[in-house]
Protein backbone atom coordinates (compact mmCIF):
# COMPACT_ATOMS: atom_id res chain seq x y z
CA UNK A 1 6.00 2.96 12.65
CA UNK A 2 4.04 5.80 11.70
CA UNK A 3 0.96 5.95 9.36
CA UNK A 4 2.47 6.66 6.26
CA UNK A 5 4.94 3.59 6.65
CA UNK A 6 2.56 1.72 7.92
CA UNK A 7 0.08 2.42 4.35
CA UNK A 8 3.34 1.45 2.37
CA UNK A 9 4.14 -1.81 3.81
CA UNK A 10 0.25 -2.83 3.79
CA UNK A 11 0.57 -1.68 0.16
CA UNK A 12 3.65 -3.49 -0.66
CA UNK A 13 2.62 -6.73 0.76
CA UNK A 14 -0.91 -6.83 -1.25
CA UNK A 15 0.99 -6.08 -3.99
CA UNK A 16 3.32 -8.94 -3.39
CA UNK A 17 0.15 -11.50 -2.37
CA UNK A 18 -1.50 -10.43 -6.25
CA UNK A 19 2.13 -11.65 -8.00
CA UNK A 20 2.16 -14.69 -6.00
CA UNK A 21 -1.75 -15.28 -6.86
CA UNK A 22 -1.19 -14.81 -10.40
CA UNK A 23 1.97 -16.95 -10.60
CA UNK A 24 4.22 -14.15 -11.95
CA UNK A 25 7.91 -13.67 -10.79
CA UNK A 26 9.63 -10.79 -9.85
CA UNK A 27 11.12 -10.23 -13.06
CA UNK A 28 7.60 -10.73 -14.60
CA UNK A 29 6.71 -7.58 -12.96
CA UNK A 30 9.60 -5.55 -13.46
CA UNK A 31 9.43 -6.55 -16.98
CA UNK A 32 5.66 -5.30 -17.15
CA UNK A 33 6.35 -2.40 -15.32
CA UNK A 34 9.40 -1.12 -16.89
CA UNK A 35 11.55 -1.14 -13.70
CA UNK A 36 14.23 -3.31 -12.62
CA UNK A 37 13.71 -6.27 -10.40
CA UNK A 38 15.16 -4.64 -7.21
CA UNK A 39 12.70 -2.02 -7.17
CA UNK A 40 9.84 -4.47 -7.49
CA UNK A 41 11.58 -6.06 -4.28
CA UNK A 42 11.52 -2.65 -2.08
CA UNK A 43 7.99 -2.13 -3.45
CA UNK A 44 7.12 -5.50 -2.23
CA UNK A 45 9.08 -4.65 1.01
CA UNK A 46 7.06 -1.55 1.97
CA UNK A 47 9.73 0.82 1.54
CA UNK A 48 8.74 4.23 2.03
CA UNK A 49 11.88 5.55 0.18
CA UNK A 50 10.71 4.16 -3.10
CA UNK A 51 8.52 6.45 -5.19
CA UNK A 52 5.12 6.19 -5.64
CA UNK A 53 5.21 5.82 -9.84
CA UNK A 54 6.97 2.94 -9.00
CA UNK A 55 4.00 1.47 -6.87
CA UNK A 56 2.06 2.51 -9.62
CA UNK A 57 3.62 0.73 -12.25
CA UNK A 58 4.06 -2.58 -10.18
CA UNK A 59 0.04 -2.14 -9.64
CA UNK A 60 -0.71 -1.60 -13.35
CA UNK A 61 1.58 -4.81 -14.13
CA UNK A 62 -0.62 -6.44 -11.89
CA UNK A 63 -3.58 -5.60 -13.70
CA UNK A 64 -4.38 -3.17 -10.76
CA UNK A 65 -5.19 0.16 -9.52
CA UNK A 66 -4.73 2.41 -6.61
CA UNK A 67 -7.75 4.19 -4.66
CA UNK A 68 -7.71 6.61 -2.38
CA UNK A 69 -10.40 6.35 0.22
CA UNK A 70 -10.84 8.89 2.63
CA UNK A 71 -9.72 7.84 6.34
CA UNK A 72 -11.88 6.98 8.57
CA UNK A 73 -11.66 9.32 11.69
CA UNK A 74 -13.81 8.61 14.93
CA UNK A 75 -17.58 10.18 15.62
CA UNK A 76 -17.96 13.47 18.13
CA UNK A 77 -19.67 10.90 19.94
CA UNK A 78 -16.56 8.13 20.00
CA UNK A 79 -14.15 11.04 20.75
CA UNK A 80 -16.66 11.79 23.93
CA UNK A 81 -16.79 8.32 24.91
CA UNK A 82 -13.03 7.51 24.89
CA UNK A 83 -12.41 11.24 26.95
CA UNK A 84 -15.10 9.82 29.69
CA UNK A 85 -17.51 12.93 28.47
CA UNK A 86 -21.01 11.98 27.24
CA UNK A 87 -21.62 15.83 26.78
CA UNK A 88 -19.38 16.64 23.60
């Protein structure tokens, strides 16, 4: 699983852990978000085939938002420490 599908499915399942919190069903959210109940499912499922307005819209049914964060990638140091070089 790469990094992209990997973001998706962690996506998909928070989303799916905020319906079950607020007590909604799947057609609860597909209702709110315009979309039919199927496509709540593969959002919920972590496909990567499903577009990202559709992630969207299941997020703003939830009363939710997405952020984009930037990644964190390791220090000069870290990098020197995992190559066995303390000189980098």
């Amino acid at each position: 699983m790469n990094d992209f599908e990997s973001t998706v499915k962690a996506m998909g399942a928070r989303l799916k852990e905020m319906r079950q919190a607020r007590g909604l069903r799947l057609v609860d959210v597909a209702e709110r978000a315009g979309i039919p109940r199927l496509k709540v499912i593969h959002v919920e499922a972590g496909r990567p085939g499903v577009a990202v307005a559709s992630y969207a819209r299941v997020a703003a049914a939830l009363g939710a938002q997405f952020q984009l964060v930037p990644a964190q990638r390791p220090t000069l140091e870290e990098i020197g420490a995992l190559m066995g070089d303390e000189h980098v």
